[in-house]
PDB file of N, CA and C in Angstrom:
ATOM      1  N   UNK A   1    -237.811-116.448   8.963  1.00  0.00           N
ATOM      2  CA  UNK A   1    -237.430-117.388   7.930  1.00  0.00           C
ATOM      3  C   UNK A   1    -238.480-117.354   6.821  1.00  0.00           C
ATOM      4  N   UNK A   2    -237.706-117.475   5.615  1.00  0.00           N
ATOM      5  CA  UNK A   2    -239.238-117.192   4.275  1.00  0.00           C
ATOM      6  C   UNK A   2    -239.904-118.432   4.196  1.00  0.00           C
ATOM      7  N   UNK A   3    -240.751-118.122   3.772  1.00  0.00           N
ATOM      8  CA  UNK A   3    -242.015-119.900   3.466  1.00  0.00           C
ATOM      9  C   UNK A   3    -240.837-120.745   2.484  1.00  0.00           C
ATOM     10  N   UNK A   4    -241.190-121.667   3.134  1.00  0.00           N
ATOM     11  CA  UNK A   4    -240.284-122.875   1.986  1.00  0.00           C
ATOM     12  C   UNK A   4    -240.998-122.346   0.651  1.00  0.00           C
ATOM     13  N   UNK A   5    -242.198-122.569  -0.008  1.00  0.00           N
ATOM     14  CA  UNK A   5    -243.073-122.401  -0.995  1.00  0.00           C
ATOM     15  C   UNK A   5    -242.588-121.187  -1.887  1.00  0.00           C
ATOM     16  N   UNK A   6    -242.245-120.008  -1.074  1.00  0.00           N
ATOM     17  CA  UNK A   6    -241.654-118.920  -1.718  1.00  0.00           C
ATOM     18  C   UNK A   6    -240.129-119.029  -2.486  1.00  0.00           C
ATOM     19  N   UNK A   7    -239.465-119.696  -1.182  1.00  0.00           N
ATOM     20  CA  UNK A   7    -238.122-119.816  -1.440  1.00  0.00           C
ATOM     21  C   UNK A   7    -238.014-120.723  -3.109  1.00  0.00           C
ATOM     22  N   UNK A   8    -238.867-121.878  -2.795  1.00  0.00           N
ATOM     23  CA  UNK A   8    -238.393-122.580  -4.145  1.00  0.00           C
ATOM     24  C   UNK A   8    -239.057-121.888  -5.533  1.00  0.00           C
ATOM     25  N   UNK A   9    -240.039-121.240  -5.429  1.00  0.00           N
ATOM     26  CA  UNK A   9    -240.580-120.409  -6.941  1.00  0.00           C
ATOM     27  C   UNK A   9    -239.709-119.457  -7.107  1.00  0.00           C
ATOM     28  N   UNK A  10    -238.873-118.928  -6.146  1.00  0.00           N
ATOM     29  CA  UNK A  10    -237.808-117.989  -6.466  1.00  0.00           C
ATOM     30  C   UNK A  10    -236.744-118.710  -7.158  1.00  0.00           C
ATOM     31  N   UNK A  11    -236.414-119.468  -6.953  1.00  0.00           N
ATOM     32  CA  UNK A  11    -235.065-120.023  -7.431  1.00  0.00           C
ATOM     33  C   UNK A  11    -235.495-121.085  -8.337  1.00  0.00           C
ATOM     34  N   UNK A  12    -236.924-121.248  -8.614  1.00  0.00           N
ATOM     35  CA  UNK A  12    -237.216-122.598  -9.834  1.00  0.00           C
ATOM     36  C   UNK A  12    -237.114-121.320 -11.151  1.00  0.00           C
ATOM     37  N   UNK A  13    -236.146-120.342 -11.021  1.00  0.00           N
ATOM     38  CA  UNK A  13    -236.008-119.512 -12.645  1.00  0.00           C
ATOM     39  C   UNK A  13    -237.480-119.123 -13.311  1.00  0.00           C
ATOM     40  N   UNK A  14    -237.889-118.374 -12.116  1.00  0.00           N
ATOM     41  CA  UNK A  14    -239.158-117.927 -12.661  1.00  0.00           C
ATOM     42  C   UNK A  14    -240.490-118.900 -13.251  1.00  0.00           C
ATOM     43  N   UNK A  15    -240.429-119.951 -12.938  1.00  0.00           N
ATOM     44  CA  UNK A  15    -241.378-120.648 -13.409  1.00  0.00           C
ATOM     45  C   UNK A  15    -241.158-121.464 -14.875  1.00  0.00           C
ATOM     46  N   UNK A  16    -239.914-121.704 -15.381  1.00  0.00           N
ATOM     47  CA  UNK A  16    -239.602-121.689 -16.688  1.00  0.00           C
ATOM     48  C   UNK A  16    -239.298-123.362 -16.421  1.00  0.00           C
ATOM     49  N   UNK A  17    -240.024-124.017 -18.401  1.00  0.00           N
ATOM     50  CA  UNK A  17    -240.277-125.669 -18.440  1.00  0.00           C
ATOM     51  C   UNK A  17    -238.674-126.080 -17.674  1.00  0.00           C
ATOM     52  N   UNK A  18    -239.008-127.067 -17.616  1.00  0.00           N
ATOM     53  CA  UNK A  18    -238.011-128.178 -17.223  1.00  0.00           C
ATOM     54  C   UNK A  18    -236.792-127.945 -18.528  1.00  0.00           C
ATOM     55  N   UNK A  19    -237.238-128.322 -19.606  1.00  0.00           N
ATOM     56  CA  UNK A  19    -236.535-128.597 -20.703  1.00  0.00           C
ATOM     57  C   UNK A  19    -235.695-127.242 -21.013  1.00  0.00           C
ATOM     58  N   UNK A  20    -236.563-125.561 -20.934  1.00  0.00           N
ATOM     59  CA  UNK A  20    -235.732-124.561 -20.931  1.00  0.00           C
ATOM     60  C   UNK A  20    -234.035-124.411 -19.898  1.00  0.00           C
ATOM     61  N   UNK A  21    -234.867-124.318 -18.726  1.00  0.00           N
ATOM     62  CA  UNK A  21    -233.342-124.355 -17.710  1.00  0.00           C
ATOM     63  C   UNK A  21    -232.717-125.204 -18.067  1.00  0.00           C
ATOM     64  N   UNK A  22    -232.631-126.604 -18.645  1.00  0.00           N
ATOM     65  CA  UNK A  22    -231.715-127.321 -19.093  1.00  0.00           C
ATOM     66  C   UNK A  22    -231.249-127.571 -20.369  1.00  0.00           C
ATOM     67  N   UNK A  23    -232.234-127.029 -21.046  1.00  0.00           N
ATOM     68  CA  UNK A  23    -230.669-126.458 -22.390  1.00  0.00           C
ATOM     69  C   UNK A  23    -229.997-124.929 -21.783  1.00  0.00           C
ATOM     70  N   UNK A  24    -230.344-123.894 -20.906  1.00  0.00           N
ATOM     71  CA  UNK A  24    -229.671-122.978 -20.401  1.00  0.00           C
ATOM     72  C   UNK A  24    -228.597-123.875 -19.679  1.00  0.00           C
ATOM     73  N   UNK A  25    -228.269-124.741 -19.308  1.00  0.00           N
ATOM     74  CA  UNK A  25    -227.629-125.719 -18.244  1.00  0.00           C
ATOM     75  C   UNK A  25    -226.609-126.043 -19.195  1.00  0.00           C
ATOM     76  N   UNK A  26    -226.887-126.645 -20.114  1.00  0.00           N
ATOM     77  CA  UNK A  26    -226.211-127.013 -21.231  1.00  0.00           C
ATOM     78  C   UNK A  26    -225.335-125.928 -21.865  1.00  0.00           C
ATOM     79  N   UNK A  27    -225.657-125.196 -22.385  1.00  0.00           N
ATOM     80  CA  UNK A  27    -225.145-124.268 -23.262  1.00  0.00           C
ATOM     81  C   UNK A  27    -224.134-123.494 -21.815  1.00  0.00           C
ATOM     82  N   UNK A  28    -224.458-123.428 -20.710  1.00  0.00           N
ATOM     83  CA  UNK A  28    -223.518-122.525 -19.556  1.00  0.00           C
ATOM     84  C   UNK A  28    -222.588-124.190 -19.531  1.00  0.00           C
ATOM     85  N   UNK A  29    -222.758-124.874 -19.460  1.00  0.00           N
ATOM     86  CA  UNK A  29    -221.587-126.056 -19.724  1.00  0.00           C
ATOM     87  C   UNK A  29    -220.244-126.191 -20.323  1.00  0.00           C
ATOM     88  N   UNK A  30    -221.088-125.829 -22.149  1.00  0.00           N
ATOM     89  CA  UNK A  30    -220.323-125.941 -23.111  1.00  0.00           C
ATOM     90  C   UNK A  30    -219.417-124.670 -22.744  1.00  0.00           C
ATOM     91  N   UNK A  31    -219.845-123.290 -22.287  1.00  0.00           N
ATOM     92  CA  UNK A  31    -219.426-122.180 -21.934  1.00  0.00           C
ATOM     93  C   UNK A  31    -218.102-122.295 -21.516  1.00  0.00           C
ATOM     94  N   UNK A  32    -217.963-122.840 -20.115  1.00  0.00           N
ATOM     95  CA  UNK A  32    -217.428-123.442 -18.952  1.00  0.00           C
ATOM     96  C   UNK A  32    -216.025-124.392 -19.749  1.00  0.00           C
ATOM     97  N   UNK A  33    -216.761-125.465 -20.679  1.00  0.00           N
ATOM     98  CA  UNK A  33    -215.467-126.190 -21.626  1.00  0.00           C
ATOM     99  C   UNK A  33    -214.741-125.633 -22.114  1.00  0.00           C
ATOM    100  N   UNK A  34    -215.305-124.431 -22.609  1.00  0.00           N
ATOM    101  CA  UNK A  34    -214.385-123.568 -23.743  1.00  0.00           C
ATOM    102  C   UNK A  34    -213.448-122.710 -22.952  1.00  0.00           C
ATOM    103  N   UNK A  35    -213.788-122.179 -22.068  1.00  0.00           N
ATOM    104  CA  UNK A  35    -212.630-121.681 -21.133  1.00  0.00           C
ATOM    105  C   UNK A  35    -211.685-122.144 -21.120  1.00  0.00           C
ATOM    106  N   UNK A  36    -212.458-123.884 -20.121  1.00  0.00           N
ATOM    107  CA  UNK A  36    -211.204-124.537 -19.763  1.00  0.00           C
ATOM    108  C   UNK A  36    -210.455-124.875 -20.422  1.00  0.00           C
ATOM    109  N   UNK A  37    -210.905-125.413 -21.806  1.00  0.00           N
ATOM    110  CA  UNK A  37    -210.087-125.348 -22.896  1.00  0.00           C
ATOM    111  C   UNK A  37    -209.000-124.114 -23.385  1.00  0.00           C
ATOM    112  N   UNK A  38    -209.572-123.437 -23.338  1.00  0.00           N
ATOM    113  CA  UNK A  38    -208.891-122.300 -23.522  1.00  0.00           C
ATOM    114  C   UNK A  38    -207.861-121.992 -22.637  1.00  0.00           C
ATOM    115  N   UNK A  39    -208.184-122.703 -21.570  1.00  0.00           N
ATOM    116  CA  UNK A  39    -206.470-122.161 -20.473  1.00  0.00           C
ATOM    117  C   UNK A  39    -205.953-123.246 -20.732  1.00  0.00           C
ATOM    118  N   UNK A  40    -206.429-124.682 -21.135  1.00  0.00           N
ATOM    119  CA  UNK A  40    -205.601-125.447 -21.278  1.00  0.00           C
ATOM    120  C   UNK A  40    -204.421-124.920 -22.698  1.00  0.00           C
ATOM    121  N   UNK A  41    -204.928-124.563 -23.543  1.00  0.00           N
ATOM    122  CA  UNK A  41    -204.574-124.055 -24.716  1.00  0.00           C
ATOM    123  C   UNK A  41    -203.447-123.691 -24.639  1.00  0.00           C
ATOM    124  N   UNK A  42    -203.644-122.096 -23.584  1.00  0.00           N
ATOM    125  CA  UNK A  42    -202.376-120.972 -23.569  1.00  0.00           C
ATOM    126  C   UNK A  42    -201.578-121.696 -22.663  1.00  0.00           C
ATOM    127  N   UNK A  43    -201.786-122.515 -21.923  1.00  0.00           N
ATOM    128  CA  UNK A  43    -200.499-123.203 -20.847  1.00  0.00           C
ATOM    129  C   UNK A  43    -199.935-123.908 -21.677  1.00  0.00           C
ATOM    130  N   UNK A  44    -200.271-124.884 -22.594  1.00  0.00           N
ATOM    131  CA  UNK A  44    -199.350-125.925 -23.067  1.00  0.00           C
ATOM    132  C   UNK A  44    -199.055-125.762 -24.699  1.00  0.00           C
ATOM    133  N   UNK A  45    -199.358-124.577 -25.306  1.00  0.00           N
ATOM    134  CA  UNK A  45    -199.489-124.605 -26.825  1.00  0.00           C
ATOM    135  C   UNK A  45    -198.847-123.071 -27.177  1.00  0.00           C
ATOM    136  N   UNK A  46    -198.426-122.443 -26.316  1.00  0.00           N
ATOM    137  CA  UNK A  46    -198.454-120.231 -26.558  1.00  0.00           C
ATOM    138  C   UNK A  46    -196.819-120.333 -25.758  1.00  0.00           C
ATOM    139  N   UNK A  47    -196.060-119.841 -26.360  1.00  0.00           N
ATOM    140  CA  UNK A  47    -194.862-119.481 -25.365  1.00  0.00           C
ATOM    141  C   UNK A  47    -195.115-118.896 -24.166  1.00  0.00           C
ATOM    142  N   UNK A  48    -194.350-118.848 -23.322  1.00  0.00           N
ATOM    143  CA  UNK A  48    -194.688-117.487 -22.212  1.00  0.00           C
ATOM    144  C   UNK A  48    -194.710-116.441 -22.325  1.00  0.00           C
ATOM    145  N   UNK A  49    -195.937-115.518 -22.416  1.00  0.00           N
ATOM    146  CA  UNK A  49    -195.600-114.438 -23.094  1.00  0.00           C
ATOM    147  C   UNK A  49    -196.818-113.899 -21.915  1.00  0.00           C
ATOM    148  N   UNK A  50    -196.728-112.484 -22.375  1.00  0.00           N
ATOM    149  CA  UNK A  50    -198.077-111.376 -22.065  1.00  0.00           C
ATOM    150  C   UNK A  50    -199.476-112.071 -23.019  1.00  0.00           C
ATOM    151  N   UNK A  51    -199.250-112.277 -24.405  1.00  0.00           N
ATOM    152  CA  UNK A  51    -200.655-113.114 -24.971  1.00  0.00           C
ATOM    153  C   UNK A  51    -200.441-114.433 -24.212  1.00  0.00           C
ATOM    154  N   UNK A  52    -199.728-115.490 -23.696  1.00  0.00           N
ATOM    155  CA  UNK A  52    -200.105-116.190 -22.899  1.00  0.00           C
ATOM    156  C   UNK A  52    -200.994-115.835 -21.820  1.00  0.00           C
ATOM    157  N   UNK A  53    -200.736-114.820 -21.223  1.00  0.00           N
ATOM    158  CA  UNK A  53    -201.260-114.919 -19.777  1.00  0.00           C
ATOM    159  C   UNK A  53    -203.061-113.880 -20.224  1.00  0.00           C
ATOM    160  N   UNK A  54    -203.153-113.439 -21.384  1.00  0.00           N
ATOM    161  CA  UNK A  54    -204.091-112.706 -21.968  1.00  0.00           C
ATOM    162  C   UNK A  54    -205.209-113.981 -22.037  1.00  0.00           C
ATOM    163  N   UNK A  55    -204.637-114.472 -22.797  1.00  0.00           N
ATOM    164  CA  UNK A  55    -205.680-115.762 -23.234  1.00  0.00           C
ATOM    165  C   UNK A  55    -205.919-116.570 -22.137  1.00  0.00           C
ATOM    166  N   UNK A  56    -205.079-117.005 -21.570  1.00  0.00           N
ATOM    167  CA  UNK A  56    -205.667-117.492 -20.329  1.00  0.00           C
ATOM    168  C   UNK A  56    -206.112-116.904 -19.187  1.00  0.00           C
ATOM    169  N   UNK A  57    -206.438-115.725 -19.036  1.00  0.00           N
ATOM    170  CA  UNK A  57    -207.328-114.613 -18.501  1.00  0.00           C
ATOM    171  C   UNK A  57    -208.562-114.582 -19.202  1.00  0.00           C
ATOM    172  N   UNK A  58    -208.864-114.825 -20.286  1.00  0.00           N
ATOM    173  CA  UNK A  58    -210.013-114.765 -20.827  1.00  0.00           C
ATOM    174  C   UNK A  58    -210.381-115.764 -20.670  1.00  0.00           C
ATOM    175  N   UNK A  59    -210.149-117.278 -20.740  1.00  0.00           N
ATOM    176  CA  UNK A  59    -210.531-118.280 -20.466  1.00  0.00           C
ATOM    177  C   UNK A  59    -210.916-118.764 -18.891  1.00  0.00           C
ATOM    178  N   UNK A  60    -210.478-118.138 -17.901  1.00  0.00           N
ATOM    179  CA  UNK A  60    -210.383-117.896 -16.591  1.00  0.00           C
ATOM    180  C   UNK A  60    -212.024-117.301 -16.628  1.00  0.00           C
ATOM    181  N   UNK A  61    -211.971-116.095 -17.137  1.00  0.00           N
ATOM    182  CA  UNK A  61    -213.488-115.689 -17.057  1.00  0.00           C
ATOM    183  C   UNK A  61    -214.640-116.692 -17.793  1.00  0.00           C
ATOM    184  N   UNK A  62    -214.365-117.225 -18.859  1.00  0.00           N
ATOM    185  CA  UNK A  62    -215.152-117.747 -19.432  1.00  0.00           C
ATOM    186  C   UNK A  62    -215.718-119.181 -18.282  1.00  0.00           C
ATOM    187  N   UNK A  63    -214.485-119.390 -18.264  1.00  0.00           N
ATOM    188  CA  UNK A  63    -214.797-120.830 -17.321  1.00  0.00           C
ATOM    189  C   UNK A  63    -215.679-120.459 -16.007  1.00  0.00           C
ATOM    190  N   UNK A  64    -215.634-119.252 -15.624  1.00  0.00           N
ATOM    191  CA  UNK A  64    -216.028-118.770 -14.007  1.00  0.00           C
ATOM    192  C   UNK A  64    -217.465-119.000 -14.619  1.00  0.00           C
ATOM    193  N   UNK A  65    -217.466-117.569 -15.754  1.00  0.00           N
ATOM    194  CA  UNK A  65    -218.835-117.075 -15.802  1.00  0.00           C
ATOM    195  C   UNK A  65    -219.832-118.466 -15.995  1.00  0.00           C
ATOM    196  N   UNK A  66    -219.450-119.787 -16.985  1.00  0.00           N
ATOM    197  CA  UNK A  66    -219.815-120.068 -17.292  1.00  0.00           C
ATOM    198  C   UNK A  66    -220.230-121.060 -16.365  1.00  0.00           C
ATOM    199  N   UNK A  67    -219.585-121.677 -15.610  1.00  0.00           N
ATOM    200  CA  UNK A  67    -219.651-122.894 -13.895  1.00  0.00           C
ATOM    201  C   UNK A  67    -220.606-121.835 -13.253  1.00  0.00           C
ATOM    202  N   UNK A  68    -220.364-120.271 -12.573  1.00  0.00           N
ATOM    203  CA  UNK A  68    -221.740-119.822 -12.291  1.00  0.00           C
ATOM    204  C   UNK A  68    -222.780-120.244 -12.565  1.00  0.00           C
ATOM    205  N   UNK A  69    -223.054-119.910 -13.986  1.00  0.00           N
ATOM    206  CA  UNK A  69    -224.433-120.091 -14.741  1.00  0.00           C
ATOM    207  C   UNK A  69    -224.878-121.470 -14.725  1.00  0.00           C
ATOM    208  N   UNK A  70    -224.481-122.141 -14.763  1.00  0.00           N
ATOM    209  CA  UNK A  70    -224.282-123.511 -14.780  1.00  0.00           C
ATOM    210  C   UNK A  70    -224.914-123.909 -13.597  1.00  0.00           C
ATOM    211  N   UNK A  71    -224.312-123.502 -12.208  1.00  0.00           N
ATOM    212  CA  UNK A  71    -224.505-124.162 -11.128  1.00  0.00           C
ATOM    213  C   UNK A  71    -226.081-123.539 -10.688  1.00  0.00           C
ATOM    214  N   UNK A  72    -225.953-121.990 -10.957  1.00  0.00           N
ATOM    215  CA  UNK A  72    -227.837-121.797 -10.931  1.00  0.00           C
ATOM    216  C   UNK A  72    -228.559-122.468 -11.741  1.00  0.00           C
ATOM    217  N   UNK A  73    -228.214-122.947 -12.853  1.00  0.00           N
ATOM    218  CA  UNK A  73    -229.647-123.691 -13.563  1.00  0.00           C
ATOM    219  C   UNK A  73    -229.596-124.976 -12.888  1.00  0.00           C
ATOM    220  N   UNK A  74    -228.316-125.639 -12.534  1.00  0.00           N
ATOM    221  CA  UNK A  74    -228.608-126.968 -11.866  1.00  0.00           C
ATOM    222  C   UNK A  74    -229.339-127.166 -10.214  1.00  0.00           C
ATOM    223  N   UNK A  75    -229.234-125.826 -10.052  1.00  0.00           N
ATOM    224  CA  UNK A  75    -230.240-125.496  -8.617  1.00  0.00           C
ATOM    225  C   UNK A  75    -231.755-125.526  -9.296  1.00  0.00           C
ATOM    226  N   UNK A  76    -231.746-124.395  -9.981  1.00  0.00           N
ATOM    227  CA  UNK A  76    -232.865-124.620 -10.523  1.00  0.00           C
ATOM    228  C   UNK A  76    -233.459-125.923 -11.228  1.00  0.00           C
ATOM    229  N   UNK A  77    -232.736-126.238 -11.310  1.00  0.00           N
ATOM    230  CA  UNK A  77    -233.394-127.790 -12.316  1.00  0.00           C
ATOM    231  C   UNK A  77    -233.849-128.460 -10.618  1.00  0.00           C
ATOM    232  N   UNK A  78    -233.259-128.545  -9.860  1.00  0.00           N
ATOM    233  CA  UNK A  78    -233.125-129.165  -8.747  1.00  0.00           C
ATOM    234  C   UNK A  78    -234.728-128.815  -8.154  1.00  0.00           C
ATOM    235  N   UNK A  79    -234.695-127.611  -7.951  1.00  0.00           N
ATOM    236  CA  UNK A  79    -235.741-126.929  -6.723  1.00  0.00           C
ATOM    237  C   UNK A  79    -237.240-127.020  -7.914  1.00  0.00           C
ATOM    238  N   UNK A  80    -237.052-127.562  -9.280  1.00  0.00           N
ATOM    239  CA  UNK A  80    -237.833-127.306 -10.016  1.00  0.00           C
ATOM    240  C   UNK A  80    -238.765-128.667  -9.811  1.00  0.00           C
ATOM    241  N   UNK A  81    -237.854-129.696  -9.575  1.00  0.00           N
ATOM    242  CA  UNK A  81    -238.162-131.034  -9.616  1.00  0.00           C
ATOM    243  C   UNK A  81    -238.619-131.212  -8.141  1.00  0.00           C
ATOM    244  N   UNK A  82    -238.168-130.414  -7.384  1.00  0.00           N
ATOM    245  CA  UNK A  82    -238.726-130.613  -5.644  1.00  0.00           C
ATOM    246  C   UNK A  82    -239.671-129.963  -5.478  1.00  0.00           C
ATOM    247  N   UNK A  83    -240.408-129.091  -6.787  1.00  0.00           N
ATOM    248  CA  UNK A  83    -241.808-128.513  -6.347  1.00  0.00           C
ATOM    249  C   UNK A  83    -242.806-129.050  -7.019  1.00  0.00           C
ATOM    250  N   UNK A  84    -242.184-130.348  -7.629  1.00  0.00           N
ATOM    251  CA  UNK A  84    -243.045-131.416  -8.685  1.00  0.00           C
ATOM    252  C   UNK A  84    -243.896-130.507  -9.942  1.00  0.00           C
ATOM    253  N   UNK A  85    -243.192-129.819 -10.586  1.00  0.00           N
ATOM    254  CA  UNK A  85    -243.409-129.579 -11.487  1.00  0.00           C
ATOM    255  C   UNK A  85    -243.751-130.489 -12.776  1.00  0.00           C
TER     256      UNK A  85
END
């Protein structure tokens, strides 16, 4: 099993302020909105079409990539604050 001590400098994002990972937190947020927005978009505003299901494929990724990113900085914000930074 790795040292607790190791485990959390690995995942506190390299050592980076408090305030950095959480505008990265932020901005993978807004990311995440725009997706969802974006599938909300092509479902209720685009006929049924092939660009329906386009746009909301792109928004599908956006939303993933962006809840990913998101959920590592909020680890990191997490493990950042549990090594009393």
């Amino acid at each position: 099993m790795p040292d607790k001590r190791k485990l959390l400098t690995l995942l506190s994002a390299r050592n980076l302020p408090d305030h950095v990972i959480f505008q990265r937190f932020v901005c993978a947020v807004f990311i995440f909105a725009c997706g969802a927005l974006l599938i909300f978009y092509a479902e209720s505003k685009i006929e049924p079409s092939l660009r329906q299901e386009i746009i909301a494929l792109v928004g599908l990724i956006l939303a993933c990539a962006g809840g990913a990113y998101a959920f590592i900085h909020y680890l990191a914000l997490i493990f950042s604050r549990l090594r009393g930074k």
